[in-house]
C-alpha atoms as a PDB file:
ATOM      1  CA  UNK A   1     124.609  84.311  93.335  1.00  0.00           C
ATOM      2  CA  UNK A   2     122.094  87.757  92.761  1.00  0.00           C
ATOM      3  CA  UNK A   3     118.823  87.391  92.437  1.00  0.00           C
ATOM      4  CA  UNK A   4     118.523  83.906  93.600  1.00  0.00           C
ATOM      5  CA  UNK A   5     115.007  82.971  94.623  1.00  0.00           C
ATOM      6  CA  UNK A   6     115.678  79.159  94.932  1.00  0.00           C
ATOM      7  CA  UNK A   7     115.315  79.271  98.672  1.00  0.00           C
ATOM      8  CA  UNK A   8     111.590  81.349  98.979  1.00  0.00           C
ATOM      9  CA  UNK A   9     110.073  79.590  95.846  1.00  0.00           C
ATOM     10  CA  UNK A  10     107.745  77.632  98.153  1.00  0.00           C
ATOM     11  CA  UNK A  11     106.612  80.205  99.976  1.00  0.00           C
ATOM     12  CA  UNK A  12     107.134  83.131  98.103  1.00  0.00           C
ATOM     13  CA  UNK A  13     103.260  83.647  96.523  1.00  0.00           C
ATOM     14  CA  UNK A  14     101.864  83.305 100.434  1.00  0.00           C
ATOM     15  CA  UNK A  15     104.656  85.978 101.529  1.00  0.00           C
ATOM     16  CA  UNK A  16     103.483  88.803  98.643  1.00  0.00           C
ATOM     17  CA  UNK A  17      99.639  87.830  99.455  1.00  0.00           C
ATOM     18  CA  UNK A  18     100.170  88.169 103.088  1.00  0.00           C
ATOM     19  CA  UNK A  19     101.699  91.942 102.445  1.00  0.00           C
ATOM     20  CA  UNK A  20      99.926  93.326  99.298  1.00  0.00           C
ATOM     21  CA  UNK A  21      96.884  91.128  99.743  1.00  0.00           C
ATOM     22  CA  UNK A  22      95.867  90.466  95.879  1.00  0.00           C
ATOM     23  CA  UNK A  23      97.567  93.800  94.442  1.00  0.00           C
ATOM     24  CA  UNK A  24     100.130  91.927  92.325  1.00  0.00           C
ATOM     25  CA  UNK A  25      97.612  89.564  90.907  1.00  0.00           C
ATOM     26  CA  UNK A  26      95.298  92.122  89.880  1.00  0.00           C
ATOM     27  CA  UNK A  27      97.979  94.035  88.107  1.00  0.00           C
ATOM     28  CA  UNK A  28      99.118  91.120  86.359  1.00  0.00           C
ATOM     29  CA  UNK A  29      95.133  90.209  85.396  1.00  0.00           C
ATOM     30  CA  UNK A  30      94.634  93.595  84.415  1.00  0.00           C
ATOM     31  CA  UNK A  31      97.870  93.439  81.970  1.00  0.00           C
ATOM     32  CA  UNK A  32      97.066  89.630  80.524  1.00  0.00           C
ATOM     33  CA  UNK A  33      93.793  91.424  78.471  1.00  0.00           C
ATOM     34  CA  UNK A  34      96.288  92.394  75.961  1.00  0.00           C
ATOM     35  CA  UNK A  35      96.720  89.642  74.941  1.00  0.00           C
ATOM     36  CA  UNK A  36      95.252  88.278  71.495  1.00  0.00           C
ATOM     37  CA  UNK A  37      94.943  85.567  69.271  1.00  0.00           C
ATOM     38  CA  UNK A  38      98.177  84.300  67.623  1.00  0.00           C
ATOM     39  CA  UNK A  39     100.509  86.056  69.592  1.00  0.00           C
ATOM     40  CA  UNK A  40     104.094  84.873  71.186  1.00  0.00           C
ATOM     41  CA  UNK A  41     104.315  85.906  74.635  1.00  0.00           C
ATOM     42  CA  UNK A  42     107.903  86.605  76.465  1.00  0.00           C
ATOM     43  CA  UNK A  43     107.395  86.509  79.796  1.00  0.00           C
ATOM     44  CA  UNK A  44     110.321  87.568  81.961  1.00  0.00           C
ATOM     45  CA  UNK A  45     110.420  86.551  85.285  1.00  0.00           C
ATOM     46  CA  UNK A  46     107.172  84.787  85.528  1.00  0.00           C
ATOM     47  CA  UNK A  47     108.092  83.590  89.511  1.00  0.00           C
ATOM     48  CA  UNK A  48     105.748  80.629  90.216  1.00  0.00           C
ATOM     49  CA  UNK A  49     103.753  80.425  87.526  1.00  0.00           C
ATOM     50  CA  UNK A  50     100.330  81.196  88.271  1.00  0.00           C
ATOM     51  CA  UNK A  51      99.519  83.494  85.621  1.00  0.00           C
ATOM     52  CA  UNK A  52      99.762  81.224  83.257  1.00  0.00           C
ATOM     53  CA  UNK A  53      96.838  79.724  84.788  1.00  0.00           C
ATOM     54  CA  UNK A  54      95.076  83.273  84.164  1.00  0.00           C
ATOM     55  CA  UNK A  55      96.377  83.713  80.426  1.00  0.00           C
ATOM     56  CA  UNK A  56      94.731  80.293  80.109  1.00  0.00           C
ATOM     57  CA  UNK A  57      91.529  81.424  81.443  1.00  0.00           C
ATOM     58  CA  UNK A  58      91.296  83.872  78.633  1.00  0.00           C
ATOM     59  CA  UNK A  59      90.572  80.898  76.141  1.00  0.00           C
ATOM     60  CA  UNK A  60      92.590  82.851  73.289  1.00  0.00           C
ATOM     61  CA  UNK A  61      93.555  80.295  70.093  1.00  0.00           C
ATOM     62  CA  UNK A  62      97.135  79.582  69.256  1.00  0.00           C
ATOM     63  CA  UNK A  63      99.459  81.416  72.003  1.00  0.00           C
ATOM     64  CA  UNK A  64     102.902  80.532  72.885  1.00  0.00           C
ATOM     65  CA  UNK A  65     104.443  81.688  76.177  1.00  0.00           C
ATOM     66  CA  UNK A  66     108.209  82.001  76.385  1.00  0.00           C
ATOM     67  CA  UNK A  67     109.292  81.651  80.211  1.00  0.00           C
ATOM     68  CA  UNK A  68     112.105  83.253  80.889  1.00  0.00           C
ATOM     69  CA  UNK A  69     113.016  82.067  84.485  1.00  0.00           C
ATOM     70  CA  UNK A  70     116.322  82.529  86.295  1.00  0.00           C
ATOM     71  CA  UNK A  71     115.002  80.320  89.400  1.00  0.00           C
ATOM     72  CA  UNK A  72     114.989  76.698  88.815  1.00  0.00           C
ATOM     73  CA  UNK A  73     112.503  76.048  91.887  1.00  0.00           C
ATOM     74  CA  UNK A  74     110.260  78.235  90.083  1.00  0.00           C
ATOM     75  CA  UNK A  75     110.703  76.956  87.000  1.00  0.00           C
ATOM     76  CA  UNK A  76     109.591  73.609  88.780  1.00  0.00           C
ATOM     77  CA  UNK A  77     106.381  74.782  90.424  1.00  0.00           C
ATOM     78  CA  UNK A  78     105.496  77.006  87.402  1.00  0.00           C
ATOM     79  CA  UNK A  79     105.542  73.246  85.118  1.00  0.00           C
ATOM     80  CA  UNK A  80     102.885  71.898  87.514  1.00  0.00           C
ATOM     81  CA  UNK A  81     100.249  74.576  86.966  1.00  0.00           C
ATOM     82  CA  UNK A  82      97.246  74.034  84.893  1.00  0.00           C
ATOM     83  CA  UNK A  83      97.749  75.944  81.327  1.00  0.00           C
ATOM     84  CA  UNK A  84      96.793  73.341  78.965  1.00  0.00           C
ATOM     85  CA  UNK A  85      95.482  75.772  76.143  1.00  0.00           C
ATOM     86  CA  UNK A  86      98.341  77.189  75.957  1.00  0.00           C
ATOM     87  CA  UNK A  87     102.099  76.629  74.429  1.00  0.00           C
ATOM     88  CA  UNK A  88     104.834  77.317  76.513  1.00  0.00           C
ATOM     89  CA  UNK A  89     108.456  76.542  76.474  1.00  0.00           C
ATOM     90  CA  UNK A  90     110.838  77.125  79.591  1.00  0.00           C
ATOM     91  CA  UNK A  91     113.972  79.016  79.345  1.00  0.00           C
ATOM     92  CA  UNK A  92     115.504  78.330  82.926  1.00  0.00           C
ATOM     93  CA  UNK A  93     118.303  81.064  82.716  1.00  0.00           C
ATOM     94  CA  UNK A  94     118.352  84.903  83.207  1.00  0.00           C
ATOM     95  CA  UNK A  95     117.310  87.297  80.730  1.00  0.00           C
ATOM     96  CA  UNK A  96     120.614  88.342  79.593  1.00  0.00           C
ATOM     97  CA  UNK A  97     121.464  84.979  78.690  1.00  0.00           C
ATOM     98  CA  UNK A  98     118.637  84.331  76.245  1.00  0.00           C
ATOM     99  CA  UNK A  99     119.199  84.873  72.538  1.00  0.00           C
ATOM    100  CA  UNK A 100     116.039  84.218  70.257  1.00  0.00           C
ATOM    101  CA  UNK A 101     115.833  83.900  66.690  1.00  0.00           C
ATOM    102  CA  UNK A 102     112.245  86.063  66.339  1.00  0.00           C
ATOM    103  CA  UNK A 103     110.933  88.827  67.927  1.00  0.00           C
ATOM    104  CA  UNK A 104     107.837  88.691  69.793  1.00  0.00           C
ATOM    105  CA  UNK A 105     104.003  90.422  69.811  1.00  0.00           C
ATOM    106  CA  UNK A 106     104.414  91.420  73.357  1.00  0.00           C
ATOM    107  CA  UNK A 107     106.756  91.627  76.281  1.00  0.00           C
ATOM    108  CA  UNK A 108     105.291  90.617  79.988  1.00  0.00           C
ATOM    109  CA  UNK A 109     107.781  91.833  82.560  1.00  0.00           C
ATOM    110  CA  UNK A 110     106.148  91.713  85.911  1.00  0.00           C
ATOM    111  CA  UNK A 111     108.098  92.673  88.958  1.00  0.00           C
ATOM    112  CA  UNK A 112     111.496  92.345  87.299  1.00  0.00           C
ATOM    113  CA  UNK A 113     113.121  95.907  86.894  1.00  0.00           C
ATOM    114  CA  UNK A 114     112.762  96.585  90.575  1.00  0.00           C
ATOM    115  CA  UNK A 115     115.464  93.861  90.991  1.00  0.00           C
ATOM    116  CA  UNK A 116     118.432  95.423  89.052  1.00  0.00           C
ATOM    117  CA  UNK A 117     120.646  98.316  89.378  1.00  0.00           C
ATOM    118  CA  UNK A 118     120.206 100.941  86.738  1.00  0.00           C
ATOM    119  CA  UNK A 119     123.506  99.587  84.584  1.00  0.00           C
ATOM    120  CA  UNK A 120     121.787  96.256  84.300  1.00  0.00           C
ATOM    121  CA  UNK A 121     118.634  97.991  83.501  1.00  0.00           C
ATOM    122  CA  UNK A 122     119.791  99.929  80.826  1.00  0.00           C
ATOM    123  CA  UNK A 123     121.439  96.694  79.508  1.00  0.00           C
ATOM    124  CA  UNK A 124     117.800  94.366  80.195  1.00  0.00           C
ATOM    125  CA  UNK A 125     116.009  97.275  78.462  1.00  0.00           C
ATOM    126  CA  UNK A 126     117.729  97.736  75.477  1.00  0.00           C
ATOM    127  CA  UNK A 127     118.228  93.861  74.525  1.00  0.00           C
ATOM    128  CA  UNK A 128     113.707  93.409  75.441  1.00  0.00           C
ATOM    129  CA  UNK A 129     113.542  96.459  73.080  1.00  0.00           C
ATOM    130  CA  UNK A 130     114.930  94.959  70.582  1.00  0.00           C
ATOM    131  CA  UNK A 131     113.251  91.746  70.998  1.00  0.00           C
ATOM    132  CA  UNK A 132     109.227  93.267  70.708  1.00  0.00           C
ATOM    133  CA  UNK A 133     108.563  93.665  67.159  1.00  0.00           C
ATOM    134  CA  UNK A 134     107.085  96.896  65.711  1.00  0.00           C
ATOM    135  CA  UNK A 135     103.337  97.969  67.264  1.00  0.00           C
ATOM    136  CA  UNK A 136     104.175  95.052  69.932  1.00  0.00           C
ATOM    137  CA  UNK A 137     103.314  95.539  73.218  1.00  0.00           C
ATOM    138  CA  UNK A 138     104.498  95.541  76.543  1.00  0.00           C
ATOM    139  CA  UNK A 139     103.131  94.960  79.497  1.00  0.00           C
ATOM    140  CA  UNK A 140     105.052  96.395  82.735  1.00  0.00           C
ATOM    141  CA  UNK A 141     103.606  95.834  86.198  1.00  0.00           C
ATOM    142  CA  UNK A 142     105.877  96.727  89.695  1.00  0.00           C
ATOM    143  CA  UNK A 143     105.912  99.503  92.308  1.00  0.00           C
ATOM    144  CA  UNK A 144     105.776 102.868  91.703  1.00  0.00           C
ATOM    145  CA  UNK A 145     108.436 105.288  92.632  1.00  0.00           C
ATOM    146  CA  UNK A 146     107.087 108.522  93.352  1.00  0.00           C
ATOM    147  CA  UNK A 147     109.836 110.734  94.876  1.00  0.00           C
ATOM    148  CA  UNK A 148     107.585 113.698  94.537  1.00  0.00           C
ATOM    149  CA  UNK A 149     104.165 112.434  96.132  1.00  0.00           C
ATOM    150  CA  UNK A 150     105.952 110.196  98.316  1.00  0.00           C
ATOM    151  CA  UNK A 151     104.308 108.092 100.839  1.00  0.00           C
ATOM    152  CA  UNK A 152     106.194 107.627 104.118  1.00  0.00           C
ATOM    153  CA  UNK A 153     104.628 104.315 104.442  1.00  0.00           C
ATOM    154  CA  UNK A 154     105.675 103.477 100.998  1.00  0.00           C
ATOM    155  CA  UNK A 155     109.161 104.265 101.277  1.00  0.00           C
ATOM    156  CA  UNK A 156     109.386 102.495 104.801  1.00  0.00           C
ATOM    157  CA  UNK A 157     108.110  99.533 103.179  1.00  0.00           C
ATOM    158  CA  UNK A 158     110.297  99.569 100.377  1.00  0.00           C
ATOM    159  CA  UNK A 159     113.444  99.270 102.488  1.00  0.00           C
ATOM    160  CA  UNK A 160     111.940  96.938 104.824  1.00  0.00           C
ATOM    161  CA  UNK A 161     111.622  94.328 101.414  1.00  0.00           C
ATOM    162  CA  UNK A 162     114.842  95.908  99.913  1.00  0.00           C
ATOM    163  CA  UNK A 163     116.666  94.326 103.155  1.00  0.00           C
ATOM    164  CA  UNK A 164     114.394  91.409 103.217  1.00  0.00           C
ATOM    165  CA  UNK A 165     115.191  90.759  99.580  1.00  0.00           C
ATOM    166  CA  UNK A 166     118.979  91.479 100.530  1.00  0.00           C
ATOM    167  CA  UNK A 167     119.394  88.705 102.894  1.00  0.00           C
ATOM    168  CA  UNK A 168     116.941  86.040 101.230  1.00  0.00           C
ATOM    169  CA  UNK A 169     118.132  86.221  97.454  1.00  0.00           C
ATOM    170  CA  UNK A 170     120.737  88.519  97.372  1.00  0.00           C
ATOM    171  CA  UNK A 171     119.580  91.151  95.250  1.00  0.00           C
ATOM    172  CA  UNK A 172     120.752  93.810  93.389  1.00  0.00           C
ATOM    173  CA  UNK A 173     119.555  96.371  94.025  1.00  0.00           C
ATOM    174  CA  UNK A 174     118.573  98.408  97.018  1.00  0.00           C
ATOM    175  CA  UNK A 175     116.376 101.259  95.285  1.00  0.00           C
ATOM    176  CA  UNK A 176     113.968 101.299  93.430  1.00  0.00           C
ATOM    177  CA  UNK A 177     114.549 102.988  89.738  1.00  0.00           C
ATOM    178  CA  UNK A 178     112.290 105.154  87.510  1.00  0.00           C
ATOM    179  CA  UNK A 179     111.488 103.324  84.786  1.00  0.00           C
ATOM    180  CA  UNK A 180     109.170 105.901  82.887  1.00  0.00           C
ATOM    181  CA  UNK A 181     112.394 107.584  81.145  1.00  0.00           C
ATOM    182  CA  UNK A 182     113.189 104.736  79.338  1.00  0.00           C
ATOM    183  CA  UNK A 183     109.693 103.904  78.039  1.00  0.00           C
ATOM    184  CA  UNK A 184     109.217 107.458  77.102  1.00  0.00           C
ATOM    185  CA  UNK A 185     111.215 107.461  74.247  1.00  0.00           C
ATOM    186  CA  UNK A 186     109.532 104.856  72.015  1.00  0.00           C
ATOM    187  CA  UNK A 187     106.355 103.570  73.391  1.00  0.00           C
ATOM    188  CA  UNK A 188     102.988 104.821  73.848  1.00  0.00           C
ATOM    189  CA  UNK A 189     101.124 104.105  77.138  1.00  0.00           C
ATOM    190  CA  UNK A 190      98.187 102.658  76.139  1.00  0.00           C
ATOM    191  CA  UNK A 191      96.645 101.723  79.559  1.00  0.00           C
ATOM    192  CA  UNK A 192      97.449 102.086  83.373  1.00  0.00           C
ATOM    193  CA  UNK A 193      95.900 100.730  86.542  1.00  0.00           C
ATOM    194  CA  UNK A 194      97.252 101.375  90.245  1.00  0.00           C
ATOM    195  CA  UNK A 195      97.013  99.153  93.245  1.00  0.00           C
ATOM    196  CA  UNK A 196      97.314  98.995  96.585  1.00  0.00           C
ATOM    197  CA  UNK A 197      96.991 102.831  97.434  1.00  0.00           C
ATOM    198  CA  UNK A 198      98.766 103.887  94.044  1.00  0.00           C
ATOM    199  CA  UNK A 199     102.320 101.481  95.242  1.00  0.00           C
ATOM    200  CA  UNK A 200     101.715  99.447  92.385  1.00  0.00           C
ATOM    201  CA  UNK A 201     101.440  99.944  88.724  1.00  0.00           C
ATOM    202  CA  UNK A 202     100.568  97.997  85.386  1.00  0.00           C
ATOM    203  CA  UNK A 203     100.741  99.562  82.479  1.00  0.00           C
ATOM    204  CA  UNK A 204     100.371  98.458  78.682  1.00  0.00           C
ATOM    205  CA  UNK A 205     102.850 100.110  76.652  1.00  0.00           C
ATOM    206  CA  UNK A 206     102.886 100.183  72.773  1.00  0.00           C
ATOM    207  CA  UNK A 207     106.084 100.434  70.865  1.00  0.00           C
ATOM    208  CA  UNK A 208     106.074 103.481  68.462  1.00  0.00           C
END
């Protein structure tokens, strides 16, 4: 099966700190501010579950998190963290299975559009378009692909976790795909941190 990350759930969180020391928590930290009062989250791909620990932290009244999680072993460690200020309900399936009644105030994807070839990303996009309501937000952390500027470093390391990926989960894809074109459209960027010598990005997007 793609995509499956049954098999590094355990050790998956010690594996990303060991390599990009606390980039991809800080993006995700830096995103989570966006978050207000009232509002229904979707998170896609929310991994362990650890930022819900953080979106707790923020003491904001009345949220509910959806958890979109294809991984059942990290649907399981993400149900033992400590988030008990906030709502969430677990959707243990992949994205394109999900089919809500209501649209939502903002869209978390962290780290999920680097796993996907562009046909399912076109098809991911569209449907979490239509899902964020008017003025919602959405908050998109991963790696940046800079073709122009490139890093050698970068791109050495992106292939090394491609093929890492490749034989641990059996991902998708084995690239890594601009994903400004398809937020350019519709949504205004709103705010934008880098990481980890400019190799990772969050940025808070608003839909138009």
């Amino acid at each position: 099966m793609p995509n499956d990350y049954n098999g590094i759930a355990k050790f998956y969180d010690a594996l990303s700190r060991i390599i990009y020391q606390r980039s991809i928590i800080k993006a995700q930290q830096f995103l989570i501010q966006f978050i207000s009062n009232n509002d229904t989250v979707l998170l896609v791909g929310g991994g362990t579950g650890w930022i819900l620990e953080e979106i707790s932290k923020l003491k904001k009244q009345n949220i509910l998190v959806v958890y979109v999680e294809k991984s059942s072993a990290m649907i399981d460690l993400a149900k033992k963290r400590k988030y008990g200020n906030i709502n969430v309900k677990f959707i243990n399936d992949a994205i394109e299975n999900y089919d809500p009644a209501t649209q939502f105030d903002i869209i978390f994807t962290p780290f999920l559009f680097d796993n996907f070839l562009e046909e399912k990303i076109q098809r991911v996009f569209s449907k979490l378009d239509l899902l964020l309501s008017q003025n919602g937000m959405w908050l998109y952390a991963d790696f940046v692909n800079d073709k122009i500027n490139k890093k050698y470093w970068q791109q050495f390391l992106l292939k090394t976790m491609y093929t890492f990926f490749k034989i641990t989960t059996g991902i998708e894809a084995q690239e890594l795909i601009d994903m400004r074109p398809y937020f350019s459209k519709a949504y205004q960027l709103i705010s934008q941190q880098f990481f980890y010598s400019h190799f990772i990005q969050a940025i808070a997007y608003r839909k138009k």
